[in-house]
PDB file of N, CA and C in Angstrom:
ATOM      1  N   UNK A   1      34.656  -4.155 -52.876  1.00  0.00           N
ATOM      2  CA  UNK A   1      34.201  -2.833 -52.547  1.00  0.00           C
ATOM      3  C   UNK A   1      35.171  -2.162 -51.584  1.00  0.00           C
ATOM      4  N   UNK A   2      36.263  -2.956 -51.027  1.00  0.00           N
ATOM      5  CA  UNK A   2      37.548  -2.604 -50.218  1.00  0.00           C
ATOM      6  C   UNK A   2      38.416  -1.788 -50.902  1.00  0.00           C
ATOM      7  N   UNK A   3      38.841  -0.568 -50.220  1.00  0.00           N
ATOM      8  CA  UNK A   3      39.739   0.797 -50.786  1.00  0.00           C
ATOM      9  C   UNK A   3      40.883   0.004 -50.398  1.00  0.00           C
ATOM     10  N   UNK A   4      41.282   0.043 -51.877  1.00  0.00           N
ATOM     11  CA  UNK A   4      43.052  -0.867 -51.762  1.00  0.00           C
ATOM     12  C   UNK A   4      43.607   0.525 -51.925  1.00  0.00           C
ATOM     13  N   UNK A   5      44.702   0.597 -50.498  1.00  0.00           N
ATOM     14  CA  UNK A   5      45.805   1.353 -50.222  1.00  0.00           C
ATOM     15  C   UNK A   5      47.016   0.617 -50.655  1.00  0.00           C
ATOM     16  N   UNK A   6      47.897   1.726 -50.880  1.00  0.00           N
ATOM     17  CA  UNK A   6      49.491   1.170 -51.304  1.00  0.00           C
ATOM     18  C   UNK A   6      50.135   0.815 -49.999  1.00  0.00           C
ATOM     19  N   UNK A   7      50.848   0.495 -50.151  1.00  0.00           N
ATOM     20  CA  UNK A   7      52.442  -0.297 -49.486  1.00  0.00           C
ATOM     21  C   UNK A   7      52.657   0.637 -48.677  1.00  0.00           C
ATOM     22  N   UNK A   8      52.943   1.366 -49.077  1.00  0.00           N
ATOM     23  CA  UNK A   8      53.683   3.395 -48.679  1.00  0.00           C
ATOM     24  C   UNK A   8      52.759   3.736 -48.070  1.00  0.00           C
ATOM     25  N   UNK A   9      51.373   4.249 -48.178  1.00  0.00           N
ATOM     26  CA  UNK A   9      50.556   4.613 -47.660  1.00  0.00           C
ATOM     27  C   UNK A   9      49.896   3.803 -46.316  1.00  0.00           C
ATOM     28  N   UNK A  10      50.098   2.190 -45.931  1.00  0.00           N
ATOM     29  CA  UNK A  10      49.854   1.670 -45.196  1.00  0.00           C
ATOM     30  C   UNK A  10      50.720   1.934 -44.261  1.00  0.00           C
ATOM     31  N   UNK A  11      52.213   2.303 -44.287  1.00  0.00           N
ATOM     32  CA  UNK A  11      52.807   2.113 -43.613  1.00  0.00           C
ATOM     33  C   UNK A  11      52.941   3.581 -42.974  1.00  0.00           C
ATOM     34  N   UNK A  12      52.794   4.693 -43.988  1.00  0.00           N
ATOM     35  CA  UNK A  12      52.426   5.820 -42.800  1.00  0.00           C
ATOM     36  C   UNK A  12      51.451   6.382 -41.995  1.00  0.00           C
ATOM     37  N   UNK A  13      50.412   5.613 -42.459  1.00  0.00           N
ATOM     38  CA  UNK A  13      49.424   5.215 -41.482  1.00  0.00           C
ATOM     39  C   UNK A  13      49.502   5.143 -40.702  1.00  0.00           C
ATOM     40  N   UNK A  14      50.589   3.688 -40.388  1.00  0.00           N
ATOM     41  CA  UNK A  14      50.347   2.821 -38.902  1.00  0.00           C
ATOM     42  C   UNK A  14      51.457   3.936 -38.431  1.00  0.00           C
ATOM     43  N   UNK A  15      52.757   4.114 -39.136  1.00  0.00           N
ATOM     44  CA  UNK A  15      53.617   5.368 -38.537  1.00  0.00           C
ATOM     45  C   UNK A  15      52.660   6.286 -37.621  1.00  0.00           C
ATOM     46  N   UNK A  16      51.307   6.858 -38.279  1.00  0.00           N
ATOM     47  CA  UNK A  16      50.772   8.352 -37.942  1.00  0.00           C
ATOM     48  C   UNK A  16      50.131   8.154 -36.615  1.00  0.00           C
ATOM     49  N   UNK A  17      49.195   6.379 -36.556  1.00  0.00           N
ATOM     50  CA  UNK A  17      48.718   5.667 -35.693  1.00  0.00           C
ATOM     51  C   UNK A  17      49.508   5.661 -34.192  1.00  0.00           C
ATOM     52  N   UNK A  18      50.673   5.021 -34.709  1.00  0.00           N
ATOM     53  CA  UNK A  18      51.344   5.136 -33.335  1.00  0.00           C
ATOM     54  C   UNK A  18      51.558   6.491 -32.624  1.00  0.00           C
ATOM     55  N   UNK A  19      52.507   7.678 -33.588  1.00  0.00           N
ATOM     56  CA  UNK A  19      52.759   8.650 -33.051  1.00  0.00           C
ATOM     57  C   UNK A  19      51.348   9.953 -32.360  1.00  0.00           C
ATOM     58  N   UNK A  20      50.343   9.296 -32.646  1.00  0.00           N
ATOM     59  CA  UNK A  20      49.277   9.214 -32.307  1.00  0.00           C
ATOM     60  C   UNK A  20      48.616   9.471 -30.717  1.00  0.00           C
ATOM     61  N   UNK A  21      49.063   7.931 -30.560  1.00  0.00           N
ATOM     62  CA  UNK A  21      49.072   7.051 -29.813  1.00  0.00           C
ATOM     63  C   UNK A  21      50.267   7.189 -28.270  1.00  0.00           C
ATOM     64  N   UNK A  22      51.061   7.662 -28.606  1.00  0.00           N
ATOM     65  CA  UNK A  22      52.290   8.035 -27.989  1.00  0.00           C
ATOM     66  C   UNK A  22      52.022   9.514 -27.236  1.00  0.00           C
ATOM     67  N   UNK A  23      51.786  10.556 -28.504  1.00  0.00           N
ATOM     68  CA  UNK A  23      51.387  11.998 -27.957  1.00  0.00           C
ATOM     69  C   UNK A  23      50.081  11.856 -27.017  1.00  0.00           C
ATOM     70  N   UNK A  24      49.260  11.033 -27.739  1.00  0.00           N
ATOM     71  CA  UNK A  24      47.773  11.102 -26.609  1.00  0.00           C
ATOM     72  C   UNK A  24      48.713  10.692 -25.168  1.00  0.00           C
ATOM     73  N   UNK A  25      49.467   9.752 -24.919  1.00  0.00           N
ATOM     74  CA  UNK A  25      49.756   8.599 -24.149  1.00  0.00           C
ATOM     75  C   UNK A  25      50.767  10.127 -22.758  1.00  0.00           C
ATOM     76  N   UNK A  26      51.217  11.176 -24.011  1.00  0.00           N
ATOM     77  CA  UNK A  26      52.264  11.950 -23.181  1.00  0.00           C
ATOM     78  C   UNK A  26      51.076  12.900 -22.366  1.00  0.00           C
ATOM     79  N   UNK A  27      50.009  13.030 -23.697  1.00  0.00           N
ATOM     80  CA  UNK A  27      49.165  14.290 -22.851  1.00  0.00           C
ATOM     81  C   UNK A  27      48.362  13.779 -22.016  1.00  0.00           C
ATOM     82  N   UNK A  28      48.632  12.585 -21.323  1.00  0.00           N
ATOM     83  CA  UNK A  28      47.315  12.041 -20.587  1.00  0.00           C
ATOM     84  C   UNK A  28      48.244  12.252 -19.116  1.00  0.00           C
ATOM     85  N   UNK A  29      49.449  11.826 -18.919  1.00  0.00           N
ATOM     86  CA  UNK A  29      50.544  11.299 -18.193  1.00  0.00           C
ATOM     87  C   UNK A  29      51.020  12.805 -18.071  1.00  0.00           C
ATOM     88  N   UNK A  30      51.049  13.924 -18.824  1.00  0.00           N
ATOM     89  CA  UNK A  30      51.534  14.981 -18.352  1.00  0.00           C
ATOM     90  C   UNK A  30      50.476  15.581 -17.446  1.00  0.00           C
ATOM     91  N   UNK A  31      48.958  15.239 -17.695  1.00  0.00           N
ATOM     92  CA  UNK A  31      48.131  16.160 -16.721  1.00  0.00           C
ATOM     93  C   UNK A  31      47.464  15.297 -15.803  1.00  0.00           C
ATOM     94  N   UNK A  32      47.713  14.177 -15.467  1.00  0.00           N
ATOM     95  CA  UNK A  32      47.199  13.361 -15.145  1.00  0.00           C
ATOM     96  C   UNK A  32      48.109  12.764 -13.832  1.00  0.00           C
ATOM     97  N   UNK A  33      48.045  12.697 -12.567  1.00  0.00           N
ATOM     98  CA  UNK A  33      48.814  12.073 -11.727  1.00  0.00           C
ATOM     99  C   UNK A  33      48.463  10.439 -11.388  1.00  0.00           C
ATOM    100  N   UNK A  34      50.359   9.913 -11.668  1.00  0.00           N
ATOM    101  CA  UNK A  34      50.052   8.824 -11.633  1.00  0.00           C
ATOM    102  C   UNK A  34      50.364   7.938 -10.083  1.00  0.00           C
ATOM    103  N   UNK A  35      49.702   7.481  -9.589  1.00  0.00           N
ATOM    104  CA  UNK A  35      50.314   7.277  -8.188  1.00  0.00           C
ATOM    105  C   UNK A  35      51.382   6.481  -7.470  1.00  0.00           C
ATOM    106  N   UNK A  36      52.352   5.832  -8.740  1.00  0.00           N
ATOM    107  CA  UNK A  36      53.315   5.059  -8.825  1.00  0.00           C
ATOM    108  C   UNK A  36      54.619   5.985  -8.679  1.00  0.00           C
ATOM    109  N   UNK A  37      54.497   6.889 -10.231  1.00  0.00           N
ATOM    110  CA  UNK A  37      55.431   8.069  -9.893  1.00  0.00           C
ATOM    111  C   UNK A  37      55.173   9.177  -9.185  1.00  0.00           C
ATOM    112  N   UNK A  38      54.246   9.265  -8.372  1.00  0.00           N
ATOM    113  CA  UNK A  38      54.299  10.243  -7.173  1.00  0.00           C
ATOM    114  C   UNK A  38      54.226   9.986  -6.024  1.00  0.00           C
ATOM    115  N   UNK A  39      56.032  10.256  -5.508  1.00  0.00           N
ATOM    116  CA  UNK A  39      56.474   9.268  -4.464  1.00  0.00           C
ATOM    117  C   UNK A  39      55.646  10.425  -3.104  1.00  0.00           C
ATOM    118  N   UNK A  40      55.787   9.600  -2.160  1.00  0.00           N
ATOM    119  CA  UNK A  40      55.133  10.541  -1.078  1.00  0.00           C
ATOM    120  C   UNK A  40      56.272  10.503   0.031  1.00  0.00           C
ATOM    121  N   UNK A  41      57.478  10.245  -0.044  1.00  0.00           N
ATOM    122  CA  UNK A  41      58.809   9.627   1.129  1.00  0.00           C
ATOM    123  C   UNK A  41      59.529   9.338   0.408  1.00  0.00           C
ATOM    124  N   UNK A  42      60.709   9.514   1.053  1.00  0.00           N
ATOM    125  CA  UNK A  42      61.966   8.827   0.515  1.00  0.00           C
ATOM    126  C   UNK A  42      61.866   7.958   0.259  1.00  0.00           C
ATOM    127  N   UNK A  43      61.897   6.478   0.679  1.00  0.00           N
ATOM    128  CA  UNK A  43      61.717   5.497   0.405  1.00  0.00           C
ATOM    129  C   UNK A  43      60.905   5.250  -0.847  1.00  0.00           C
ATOM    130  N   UNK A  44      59.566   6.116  -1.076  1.00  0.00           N
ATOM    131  CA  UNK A  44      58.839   5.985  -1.987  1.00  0.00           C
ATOM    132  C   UNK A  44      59.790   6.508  -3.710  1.00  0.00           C
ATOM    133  N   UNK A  45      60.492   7.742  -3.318  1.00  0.00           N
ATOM    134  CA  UNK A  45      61.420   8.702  -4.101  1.00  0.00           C
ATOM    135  C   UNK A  45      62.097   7.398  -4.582  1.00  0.00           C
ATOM    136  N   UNK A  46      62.734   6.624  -3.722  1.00  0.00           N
ATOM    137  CA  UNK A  46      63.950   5.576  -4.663  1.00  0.00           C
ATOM    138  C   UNK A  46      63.491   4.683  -5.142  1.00  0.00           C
ATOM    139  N   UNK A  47      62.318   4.008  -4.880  1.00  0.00           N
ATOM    140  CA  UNK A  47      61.498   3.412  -5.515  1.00  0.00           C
ATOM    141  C   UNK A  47      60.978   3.508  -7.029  1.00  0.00           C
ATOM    142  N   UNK A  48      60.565   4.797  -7.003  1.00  0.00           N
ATOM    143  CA  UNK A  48      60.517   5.758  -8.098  1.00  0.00           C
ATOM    144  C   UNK A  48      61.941   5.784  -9.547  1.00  0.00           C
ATOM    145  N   UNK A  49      62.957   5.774  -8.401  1.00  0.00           N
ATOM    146  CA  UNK A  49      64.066   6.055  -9.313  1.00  0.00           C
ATOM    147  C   UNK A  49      64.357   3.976  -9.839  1.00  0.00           C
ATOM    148  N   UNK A  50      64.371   3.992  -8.967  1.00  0.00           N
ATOM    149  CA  UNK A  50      64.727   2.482  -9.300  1.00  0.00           C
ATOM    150  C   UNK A  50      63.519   1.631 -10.295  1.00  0.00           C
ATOM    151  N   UNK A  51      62.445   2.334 -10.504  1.00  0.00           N
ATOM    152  CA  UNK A  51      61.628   1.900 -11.719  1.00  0.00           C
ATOM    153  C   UNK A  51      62.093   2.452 -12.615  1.00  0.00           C
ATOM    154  N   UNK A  52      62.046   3.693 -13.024  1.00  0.00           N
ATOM    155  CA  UNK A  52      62.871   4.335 -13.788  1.00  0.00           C
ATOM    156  C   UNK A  52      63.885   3.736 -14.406  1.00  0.00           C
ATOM    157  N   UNK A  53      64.848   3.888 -13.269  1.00  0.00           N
ATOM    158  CA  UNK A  53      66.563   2.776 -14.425  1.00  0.00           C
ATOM    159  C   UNK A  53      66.259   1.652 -14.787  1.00  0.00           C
ATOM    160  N   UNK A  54      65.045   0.799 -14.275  1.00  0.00           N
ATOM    161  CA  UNK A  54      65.116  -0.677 -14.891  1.00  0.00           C
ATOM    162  C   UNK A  54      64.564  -0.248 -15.855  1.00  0.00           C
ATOM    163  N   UNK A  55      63.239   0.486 -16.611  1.00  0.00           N
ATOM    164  CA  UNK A  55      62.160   0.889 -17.264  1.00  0.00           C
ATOM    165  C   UNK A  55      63.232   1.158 -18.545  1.00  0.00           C
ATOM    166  N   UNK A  56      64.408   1.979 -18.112  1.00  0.00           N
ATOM    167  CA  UNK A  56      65.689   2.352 -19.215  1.00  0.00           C
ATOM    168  C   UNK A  56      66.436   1.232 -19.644  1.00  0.00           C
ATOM    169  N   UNK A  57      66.857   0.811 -18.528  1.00  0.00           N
ATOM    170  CA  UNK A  57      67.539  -0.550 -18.857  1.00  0.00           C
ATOM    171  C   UNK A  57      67.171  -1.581 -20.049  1.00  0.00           C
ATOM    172  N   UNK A  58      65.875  -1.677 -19.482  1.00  0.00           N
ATOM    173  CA  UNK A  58      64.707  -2.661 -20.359  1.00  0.00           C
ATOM    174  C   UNK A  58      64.802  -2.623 -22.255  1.00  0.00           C
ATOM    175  N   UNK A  59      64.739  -0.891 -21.984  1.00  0.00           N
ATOM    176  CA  UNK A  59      64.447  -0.377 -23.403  1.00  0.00           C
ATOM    177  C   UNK A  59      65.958  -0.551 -23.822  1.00  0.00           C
ATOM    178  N   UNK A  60      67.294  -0.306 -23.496  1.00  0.00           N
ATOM    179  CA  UNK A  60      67.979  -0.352 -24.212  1.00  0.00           C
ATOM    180  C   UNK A  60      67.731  -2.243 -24.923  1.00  0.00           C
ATOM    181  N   UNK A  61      67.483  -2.836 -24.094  1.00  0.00           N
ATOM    182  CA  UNK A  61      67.301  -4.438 -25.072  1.00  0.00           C
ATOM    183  C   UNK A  61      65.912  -4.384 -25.978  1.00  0.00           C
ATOM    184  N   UNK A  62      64.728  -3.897 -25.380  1.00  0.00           N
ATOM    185  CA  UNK A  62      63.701  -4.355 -26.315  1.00  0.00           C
ATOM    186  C   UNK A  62      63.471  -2.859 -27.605  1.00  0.00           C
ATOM    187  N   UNK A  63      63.639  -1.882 -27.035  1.00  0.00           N
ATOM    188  CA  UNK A  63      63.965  -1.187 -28.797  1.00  0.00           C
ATOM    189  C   UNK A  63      64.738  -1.923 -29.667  1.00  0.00           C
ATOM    190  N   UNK A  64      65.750  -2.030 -29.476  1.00  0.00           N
ATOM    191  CA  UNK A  64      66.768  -2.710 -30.608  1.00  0.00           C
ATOM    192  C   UNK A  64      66.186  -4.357 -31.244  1.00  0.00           C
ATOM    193  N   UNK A  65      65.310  -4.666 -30.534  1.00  0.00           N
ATOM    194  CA  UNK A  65      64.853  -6.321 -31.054  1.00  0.00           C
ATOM    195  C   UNK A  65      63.722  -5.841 -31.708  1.00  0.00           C
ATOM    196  N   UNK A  66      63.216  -5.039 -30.906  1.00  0.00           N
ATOM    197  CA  UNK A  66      61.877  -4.794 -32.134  1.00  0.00           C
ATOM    198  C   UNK A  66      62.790  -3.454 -33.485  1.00  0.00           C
ATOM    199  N   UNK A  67      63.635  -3.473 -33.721  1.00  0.00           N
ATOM    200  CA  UNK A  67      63.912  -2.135 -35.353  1.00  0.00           C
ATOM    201  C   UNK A  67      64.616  -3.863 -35.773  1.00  0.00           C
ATOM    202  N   UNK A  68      65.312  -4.363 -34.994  1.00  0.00           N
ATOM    203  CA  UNK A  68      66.250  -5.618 -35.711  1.00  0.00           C
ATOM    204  C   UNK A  68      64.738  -6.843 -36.411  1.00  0.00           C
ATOM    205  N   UNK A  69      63.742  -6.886 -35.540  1.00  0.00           N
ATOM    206  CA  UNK A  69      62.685  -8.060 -36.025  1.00  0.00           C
ATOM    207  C   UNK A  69      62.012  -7.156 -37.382  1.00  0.00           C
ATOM    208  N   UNK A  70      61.415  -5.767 -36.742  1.00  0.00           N
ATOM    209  CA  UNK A  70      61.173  -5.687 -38.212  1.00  0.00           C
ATOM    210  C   UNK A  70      61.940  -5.449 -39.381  1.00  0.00           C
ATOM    211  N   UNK A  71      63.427  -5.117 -39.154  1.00  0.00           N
ATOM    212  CA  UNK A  71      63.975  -5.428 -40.328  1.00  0.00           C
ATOM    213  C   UNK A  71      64.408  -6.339 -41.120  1.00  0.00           C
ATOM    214  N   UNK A  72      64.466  -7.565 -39.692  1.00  0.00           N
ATOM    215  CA  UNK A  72      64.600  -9.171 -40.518  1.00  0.00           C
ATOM    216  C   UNK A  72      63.511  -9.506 -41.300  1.00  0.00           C
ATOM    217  N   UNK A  73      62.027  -9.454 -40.890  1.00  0.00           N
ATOM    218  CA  UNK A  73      60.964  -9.621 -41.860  1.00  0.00           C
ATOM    219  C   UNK A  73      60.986  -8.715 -42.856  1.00  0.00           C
ATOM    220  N   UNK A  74      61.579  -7.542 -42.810  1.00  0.00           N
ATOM    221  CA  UNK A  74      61.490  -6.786 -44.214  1.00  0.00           C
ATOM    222  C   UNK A  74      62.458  -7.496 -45.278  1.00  0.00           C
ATOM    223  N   UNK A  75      63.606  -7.627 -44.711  1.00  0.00           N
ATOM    224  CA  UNK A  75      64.646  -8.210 -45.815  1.00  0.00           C
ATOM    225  C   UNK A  75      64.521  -9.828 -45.800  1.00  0.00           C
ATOM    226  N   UNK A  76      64.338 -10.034 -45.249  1.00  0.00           N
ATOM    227  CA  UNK A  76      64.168 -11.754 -45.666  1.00  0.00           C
ATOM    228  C   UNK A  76      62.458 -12.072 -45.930  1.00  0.00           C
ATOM    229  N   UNK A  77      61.405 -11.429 -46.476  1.00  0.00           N
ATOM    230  CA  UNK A  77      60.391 -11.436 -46.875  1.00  0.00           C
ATOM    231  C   UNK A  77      60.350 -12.054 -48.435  1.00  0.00           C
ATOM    232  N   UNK A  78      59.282 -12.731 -48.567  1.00  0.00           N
ATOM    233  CA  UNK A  78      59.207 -14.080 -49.553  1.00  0.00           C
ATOM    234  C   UNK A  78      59.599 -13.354 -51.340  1.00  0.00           C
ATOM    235  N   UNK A  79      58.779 -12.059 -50.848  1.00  0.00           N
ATOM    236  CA  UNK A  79      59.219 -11.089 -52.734  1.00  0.00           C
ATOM    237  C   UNK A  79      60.127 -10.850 -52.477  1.00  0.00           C
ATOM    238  N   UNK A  80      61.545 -10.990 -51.628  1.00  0.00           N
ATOM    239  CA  UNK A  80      63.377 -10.446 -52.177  1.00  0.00           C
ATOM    240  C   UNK A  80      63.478 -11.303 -52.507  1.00  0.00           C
ATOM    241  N   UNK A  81      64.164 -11.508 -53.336  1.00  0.00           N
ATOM    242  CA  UNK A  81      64.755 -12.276 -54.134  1.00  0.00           C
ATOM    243  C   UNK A  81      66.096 -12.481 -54.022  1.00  0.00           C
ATOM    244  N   UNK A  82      66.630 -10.801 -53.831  1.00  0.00           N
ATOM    245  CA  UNK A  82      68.047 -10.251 -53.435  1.00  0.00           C
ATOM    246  C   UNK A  82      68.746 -10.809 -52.023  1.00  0.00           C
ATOM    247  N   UNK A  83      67.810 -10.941 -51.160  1.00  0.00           N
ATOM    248  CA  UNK A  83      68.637 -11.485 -50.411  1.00  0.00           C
ATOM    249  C   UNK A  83      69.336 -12.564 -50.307  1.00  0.00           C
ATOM    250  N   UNK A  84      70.080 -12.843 -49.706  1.00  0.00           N
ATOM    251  CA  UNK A  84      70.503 -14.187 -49.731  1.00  0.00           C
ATOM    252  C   UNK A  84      70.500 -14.974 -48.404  1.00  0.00           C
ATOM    253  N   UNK A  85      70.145 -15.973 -48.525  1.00  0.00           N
ATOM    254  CA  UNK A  85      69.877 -17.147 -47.329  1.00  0.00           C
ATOM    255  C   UNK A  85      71.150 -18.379 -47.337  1.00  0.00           C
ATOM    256  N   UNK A  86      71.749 -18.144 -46.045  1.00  0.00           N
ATOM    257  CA  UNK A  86      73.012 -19.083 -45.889  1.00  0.00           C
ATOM    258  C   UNK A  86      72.382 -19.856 -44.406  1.00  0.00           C
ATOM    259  N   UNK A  87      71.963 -20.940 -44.607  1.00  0.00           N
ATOM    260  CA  UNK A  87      71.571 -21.777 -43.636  1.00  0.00           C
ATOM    261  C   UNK A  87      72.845 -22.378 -42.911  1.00  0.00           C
ATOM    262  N   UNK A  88      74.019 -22.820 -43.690  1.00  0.00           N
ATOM    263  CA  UNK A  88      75.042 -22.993 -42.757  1.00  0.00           C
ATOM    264  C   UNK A  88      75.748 -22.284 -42.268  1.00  0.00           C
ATOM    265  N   UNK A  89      75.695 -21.233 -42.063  1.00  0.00           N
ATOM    266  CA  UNK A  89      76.244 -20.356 -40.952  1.00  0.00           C
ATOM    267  C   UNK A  89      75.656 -20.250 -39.696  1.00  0.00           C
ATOM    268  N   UNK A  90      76.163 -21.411 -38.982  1.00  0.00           N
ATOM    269  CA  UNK A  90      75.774 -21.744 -37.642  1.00  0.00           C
ATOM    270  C   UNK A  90      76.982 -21.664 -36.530  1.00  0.00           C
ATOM    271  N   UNK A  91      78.057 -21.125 -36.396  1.00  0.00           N
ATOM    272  CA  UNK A  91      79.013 -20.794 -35.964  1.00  0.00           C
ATOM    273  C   UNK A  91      80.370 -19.741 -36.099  1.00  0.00           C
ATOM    274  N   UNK A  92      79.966 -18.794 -34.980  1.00  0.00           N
ATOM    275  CA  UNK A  92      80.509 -17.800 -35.372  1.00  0.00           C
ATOM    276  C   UNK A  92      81.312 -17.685 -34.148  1.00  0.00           C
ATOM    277  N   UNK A  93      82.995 -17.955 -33.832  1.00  0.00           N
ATOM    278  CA  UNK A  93      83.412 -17.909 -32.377  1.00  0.00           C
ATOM    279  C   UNK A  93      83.289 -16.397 -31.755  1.00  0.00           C
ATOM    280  N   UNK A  94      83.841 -15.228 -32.405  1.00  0.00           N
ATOM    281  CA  UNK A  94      83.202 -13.679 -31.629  1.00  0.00           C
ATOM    282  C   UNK A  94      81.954 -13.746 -31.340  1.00  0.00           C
ATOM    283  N   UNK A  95      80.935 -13.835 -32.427  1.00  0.00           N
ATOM    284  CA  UNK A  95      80.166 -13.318 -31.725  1.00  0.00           C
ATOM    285  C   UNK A  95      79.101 -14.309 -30.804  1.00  0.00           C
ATOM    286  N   UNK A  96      79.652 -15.663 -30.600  1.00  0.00           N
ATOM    287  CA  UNK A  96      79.273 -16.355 -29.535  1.00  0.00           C
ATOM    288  C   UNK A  96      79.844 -16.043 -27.958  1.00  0.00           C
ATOM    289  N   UNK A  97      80.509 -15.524 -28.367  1.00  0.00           N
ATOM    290  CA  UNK A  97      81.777 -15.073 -27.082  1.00  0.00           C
ATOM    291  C   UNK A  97      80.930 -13.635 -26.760  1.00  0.00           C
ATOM    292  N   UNK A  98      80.549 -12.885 -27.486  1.00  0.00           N
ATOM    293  CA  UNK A  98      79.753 -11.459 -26.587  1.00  0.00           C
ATOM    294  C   UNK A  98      78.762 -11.744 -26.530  1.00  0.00           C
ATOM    295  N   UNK A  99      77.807 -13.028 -27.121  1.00  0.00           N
ATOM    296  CA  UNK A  99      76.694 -13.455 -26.792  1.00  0.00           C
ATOM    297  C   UNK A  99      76.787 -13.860 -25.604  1.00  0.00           C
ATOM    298  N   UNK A 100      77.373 -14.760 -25.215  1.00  0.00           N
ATOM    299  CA  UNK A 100      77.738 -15.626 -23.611  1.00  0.00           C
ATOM    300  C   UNK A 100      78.354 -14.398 -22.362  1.00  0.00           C
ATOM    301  N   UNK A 101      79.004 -13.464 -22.915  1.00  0.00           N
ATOM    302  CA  UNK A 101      80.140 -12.872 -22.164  1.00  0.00           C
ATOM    303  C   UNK A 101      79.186 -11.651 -21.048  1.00  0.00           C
ATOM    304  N   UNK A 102      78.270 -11.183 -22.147  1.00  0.00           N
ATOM    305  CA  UNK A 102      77.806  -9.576 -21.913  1.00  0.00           C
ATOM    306  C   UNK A 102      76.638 -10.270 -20.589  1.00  0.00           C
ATOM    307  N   UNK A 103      75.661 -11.386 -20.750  1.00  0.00           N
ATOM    308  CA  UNK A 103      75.242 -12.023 -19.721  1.00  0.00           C
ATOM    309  C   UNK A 103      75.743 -12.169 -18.591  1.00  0.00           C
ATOM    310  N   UNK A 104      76.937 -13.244 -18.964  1.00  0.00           N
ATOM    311  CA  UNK A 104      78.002 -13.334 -17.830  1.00  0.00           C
ATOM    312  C   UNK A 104      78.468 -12.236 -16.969  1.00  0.00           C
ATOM    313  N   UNK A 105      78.547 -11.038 -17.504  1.00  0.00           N
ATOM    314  CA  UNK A 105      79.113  -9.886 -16.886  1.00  0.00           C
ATOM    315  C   UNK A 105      77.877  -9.462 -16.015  1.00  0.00           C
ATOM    316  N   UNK A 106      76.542  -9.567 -16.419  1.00  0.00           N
ATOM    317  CA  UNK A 106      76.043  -8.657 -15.365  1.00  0.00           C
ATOM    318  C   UNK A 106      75.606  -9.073 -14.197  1.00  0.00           C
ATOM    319  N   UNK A 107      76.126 -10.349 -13.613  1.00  0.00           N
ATOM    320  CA  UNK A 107      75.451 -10.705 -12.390  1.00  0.00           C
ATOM    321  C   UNK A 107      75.830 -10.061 -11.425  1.00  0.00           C
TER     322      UNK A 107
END
């Protein structure tokens, strides 16, 4: 008695869901004072800023893992067929070297 939706249609759903979710999230935070970002002192002001750049920081690593995870489950999902799976490719000297390196650099 379950309304079977398509593929396509599930997925702009959850698309419509989030962006949703996001706008409520802006109009709550635009009229709404939050008492973290409303510094009351200097001290409070850099505080402020210094959540901020980590908050940026953050996102430049976890956006990119979450578009890269869901695109690994899209293309390596059990119906491709097309893809191809190379289990021995377990050594790659570049890009072990900017794996190790880009760490190394930021202490």
């Amino acid at each position: 008695m379950g309304l079977k939706l398509s593929k396509k249609t599930k997925m702009v759903s959850r698309v419509v869901l989030i962006l949703v979710v996001v706008l409520l999230a802006m109009v709550y935070f635009h009229n709404h004072s939050v008492a973290v970002l409303s510094p009351k002192g200097v001290i409070a002001a850099k505080e402020r800023s210094l959540i901020t750049t980590s908050i940026l920081l953050m996102l430049i690593v976890v956006i990119p893992v979450f578009i890269l995870t869901a695109f690994i489950a899209w293309k390596y999902k059990e119906t491709n067929t097309k893809a191809k799976y190379l289990p021995e490719w377990d050594h790659h000297s570049v890009l072990e070297f900017f794996w190790w390196a880009i760490p190394g650099l930021s202490f």
